[in-house]
N, C-alpha and C. Protein backbone atom coordinates (compact mmCIF):
# COMPACT_ATOMS: atom_id res chain seq x y z
N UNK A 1 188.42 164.76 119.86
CA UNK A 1 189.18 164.36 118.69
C UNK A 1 188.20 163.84 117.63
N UNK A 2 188.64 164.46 116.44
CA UNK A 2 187.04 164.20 115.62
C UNK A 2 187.86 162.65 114.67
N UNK A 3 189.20 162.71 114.86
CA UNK A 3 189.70 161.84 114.06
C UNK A 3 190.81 160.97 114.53
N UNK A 4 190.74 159.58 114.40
CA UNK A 4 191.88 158.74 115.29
C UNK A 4 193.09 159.38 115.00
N UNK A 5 194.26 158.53 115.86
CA UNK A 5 195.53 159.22 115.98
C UNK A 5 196.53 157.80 115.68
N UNK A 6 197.14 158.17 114.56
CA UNK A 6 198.11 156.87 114.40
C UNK A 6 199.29 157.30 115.15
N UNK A 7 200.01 156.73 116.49
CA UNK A 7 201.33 157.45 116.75
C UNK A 7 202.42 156.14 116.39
N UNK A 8 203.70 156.42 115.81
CA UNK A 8 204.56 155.80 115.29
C UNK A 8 205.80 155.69 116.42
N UNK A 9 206.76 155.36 116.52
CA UNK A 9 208.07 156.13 116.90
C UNK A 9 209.34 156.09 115.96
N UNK A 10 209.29 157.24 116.06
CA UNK A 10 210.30 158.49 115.55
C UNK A 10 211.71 157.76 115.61
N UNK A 11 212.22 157.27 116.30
CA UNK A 11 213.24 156.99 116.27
C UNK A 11 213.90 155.57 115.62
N UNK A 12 212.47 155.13 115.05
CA UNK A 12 212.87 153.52 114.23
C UNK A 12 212.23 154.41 112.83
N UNK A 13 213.00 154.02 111.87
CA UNK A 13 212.67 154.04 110.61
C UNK A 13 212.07 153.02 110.34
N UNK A 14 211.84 151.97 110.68
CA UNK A 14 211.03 150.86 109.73
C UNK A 14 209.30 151.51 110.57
N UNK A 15 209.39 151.59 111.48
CA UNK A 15 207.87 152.79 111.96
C UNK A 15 207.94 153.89 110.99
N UNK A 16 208.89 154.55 111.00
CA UNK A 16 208.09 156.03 109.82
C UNK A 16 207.75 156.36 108.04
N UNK A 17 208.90 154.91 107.79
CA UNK A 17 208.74 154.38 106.34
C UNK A 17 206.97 154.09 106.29
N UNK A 18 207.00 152.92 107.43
CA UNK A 18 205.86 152.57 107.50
C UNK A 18 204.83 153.94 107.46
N UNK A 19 204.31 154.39 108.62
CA UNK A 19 203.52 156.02 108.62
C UNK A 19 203.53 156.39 107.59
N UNK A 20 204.27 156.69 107.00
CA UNK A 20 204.17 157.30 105.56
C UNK A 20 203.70 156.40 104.57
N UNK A 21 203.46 155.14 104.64
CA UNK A 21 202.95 154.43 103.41
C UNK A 21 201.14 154.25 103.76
N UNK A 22 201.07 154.35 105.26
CA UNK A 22 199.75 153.77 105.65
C UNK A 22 198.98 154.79 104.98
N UNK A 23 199.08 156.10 105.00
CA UNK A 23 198.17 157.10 104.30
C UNK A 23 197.39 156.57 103.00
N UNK A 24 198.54 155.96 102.34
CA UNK A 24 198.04 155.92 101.09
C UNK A 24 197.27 154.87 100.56
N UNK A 25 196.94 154.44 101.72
CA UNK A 25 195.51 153.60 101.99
C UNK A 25 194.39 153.59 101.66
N UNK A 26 194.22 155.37 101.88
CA UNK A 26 193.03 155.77 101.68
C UNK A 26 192.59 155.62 103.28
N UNK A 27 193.38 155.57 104.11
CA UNK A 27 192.27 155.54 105.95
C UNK A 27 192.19 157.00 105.95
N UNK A 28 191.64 157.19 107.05
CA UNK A 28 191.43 158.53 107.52
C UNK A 28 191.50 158.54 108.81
N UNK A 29 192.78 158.98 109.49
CA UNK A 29 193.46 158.97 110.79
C UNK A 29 194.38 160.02 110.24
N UNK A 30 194.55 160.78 112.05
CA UNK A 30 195.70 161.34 111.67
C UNK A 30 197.07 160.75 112.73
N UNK A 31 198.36 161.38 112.30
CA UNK A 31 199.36 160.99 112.49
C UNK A 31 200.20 161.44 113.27
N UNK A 32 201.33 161.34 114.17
CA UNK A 32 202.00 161.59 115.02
C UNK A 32 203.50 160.98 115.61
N UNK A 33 203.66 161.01 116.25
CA UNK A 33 205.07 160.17 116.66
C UNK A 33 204.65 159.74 118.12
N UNK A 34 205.54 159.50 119.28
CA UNK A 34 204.96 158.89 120.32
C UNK A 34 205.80 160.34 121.05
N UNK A 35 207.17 160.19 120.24
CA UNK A 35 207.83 161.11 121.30
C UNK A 35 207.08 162.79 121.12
N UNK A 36 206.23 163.23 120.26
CA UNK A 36 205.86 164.51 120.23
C UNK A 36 204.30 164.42 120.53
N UNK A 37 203.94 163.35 121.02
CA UNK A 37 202.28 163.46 121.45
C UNK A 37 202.56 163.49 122.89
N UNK A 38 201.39 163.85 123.35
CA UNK A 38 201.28 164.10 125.12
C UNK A 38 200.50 162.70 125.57
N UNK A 39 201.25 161.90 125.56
CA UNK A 39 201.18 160.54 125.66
C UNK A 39 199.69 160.27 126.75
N UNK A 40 200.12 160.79 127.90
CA UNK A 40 199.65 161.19 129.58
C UNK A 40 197.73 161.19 129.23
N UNK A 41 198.00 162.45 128.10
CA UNK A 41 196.54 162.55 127.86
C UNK A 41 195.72 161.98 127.14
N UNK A 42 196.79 161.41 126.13
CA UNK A 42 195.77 160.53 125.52
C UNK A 42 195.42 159.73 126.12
N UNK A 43 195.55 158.98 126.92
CA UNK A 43 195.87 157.66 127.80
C UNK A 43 196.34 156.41 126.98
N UNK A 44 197.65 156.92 126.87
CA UNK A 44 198.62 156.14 125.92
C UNK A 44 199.58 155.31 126.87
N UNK A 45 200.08 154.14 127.10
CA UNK A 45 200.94 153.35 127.87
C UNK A 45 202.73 154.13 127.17
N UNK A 46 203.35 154.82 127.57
CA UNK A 46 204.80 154.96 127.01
C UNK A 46 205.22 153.98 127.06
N UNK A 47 205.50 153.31 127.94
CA UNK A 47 205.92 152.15 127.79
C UNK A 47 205.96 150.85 126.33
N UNK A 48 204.49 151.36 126.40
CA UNK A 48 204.17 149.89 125.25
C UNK A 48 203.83 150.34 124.29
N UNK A 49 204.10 151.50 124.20
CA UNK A 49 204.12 152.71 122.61
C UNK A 49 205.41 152.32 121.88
N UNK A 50 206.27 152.04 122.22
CA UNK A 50 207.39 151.99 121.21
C UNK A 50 207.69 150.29 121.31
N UNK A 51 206.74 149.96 121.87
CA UNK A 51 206.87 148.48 121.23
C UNK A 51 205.70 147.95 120.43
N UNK A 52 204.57 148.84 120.85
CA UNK A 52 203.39 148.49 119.90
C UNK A 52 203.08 149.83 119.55
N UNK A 53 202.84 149.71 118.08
CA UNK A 53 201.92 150.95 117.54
C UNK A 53 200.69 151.19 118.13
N UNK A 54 200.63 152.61 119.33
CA UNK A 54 199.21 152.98 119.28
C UNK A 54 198.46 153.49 118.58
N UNK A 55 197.24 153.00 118.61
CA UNK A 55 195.98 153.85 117.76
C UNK A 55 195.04 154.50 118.61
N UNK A 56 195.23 155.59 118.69
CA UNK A 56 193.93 156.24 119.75
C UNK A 56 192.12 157.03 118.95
N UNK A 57 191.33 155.82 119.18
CA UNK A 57 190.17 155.94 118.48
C UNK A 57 189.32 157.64 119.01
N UNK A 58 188.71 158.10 117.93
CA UNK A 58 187.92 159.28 118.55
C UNK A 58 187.74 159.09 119.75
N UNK A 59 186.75 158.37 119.97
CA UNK A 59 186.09 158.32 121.36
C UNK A 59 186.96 157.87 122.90
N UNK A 60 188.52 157.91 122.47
CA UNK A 60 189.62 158.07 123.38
C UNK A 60 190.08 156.58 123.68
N UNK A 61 189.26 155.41 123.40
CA UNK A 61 189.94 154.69 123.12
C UNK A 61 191.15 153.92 122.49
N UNK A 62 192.15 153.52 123.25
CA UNK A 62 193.51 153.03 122.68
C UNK A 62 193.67 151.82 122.24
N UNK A 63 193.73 151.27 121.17
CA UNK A 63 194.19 149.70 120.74
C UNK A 63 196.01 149.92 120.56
N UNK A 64 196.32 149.20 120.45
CA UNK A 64 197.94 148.56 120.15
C UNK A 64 198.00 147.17 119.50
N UNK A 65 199.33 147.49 118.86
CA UNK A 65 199.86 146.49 117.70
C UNK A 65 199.09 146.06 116.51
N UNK A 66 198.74 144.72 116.10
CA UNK A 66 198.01 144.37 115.21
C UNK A 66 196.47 144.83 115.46
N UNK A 67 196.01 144.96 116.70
CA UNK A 67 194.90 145.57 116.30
C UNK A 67 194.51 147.60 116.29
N UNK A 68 195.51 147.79 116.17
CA UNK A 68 195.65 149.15 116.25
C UNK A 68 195.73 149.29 114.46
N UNK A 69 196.47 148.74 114.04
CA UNK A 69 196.42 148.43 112.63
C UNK A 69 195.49 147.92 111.76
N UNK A 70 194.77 147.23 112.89
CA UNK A 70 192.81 146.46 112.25
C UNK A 70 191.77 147.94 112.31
N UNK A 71 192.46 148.71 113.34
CA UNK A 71 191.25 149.67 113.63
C UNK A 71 191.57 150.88 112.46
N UNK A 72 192.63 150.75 112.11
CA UNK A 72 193.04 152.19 111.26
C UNK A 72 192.69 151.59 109.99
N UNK A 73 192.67 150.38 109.21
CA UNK A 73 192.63 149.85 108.31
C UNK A 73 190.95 150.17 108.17
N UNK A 74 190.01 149.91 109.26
CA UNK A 74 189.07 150.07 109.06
C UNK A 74 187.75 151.53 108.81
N UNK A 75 189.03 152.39 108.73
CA UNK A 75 188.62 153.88 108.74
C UNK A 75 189.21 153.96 106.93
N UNK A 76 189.52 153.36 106.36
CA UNK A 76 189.43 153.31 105.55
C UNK A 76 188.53 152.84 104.14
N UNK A 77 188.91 152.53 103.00
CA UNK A 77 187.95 152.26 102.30
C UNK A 77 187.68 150.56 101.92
N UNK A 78 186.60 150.24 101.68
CA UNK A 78 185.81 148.87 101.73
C UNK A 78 186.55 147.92 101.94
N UNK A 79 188.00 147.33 100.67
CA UNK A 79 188.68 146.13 100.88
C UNK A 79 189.15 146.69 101.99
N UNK A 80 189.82 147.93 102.18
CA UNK A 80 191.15 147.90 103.82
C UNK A 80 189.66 147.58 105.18
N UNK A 81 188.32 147.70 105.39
CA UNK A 81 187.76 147.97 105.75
C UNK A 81 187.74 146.41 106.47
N UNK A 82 187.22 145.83 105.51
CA UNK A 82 187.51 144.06 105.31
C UNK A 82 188.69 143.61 105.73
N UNK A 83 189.48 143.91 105.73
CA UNK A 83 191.24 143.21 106.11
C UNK A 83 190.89 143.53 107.53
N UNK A 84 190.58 144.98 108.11
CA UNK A 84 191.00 144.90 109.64
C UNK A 84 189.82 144.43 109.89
N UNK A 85 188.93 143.77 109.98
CA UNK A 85 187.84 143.03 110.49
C UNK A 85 188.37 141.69 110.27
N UNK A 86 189.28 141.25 109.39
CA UNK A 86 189.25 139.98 109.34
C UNK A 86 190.41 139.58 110.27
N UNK A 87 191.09 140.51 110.23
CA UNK A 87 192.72 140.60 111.18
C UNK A 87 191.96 140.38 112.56
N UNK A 88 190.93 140.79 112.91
CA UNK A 88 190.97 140.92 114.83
C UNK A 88 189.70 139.23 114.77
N UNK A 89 189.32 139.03 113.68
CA UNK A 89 188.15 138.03 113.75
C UNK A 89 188.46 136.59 114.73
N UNK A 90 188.16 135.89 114.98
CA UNK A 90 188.61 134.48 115.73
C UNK A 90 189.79 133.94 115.49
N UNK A 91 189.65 133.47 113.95
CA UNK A 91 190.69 132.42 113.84
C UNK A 91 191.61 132.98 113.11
N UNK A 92 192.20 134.35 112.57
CA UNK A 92 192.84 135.21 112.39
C UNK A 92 193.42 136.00 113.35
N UNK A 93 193.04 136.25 114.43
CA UNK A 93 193.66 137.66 115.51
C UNK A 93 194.69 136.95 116.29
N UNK A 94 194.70 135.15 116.72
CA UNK A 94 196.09 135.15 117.31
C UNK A 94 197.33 135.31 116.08
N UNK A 95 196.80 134.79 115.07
CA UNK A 95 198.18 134.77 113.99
C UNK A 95 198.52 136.04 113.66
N UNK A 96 198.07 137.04 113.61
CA UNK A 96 198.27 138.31 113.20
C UNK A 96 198.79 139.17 114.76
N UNK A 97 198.12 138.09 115.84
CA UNK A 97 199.57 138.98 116.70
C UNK A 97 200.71 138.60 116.95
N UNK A 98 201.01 137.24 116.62
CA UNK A 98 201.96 136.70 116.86
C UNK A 98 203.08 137.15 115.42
N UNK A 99 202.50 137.65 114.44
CA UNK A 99 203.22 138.03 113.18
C UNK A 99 203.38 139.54 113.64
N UNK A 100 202.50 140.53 114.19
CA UNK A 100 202.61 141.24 114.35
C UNK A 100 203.95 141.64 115.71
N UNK A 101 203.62 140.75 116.62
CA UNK A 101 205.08 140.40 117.17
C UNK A 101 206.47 140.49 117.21
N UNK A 102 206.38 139.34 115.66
CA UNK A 102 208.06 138.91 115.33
C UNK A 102 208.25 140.36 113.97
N UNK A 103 207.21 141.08 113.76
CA UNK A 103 207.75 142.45 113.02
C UNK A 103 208.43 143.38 113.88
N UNK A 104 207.16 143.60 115.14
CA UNK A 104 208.03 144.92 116.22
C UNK A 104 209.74 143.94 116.69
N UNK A 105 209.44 142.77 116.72
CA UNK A 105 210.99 141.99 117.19
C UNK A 105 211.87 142.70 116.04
N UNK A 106 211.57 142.41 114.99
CA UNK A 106 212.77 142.31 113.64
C UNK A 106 212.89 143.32 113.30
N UNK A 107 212.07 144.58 113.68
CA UNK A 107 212.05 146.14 112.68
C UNK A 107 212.73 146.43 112.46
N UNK A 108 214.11 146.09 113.19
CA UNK A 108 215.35 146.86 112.81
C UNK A 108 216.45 145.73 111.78
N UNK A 109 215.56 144.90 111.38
CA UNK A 109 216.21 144.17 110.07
C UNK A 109 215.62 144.42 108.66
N UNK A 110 214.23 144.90 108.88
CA UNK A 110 213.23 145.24 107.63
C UNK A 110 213.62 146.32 106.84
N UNK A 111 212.72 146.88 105.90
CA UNK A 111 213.39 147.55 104.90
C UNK A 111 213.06 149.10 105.46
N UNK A 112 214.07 150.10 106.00
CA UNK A 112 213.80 151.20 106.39
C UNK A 112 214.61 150.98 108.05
N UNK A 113 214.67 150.03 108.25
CA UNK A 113 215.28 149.98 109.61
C UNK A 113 216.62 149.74 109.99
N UNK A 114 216.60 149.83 110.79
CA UNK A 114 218.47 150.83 111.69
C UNK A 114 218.73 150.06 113.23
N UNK A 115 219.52 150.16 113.16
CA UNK A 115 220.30 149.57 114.81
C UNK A 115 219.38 150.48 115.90
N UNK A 116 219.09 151.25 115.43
CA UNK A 116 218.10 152.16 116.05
C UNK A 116 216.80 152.40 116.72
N UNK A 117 216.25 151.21 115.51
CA UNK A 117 215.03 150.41 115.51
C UNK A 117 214.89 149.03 116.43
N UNK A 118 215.95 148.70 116.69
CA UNK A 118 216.05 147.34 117.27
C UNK A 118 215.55 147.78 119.12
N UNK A 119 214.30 146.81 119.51
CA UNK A 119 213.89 147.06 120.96
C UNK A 119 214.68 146.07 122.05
N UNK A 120 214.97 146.81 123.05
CA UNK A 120 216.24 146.60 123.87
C UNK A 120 215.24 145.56 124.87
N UNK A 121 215.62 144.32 125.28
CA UNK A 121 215.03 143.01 126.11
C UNK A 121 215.48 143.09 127.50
């Protein structure tokens, strides 16, 4: 894979609103859903794909949630480059997972999201 893999799921709109805005970032990843990737091979958790956004790095490495979002930010250009370095840094990476958290909690109250979106406890 010459280029990371952002996978979303398909079935929450506040995930594909999202996907579609991250492009315009300027990162350079490409994109997917969870339910149309071959999960197995990437060595993707299904499980914890539709509760955390995976990012599967070239070199086949997988991050999730807020730092899956530090790593894609950082394939981008200088300021986004800076944000996901500062997102995973010490005294930034618990607050940004714990925010990153109460987003996958709420997605299905945010703007783009559906009863659909809401993850079942």
């Amino acid at each position: 894979m010459e280029r990371g893999l952002m996978l979303n799921d398909a079935d929450c709109g506040f995930c594909m609103r999202t996907a579609r805005l991250v492009p315009r970032l300027g990162v350079d990843v490409d994109s997917s859903t969870v339910q149309a990737a071959d999960l197995e091979a990437l060595g993707v958790d299904p499980v914890r794909a539709v509760v955390e956004m995976p990012y599967v790095h070239p070199d086949g490495r997988v991050d999730y949630g807020h730092r899956a979002f530090a790593s894609i930010l950082r394939t981008g250009p200088r300021p986004w480059r800076l944000v996901g370095r500062v997102i995973e840094s010490r005294p930034v990476d618990p607050i940004a997972r714990r925010t990153y958290a109460w987003v996958a909690a709420n997605r299905h109250r945010l703007p783009g999201g559906t009863a659909a979106c809401e993850l079942q406890r």
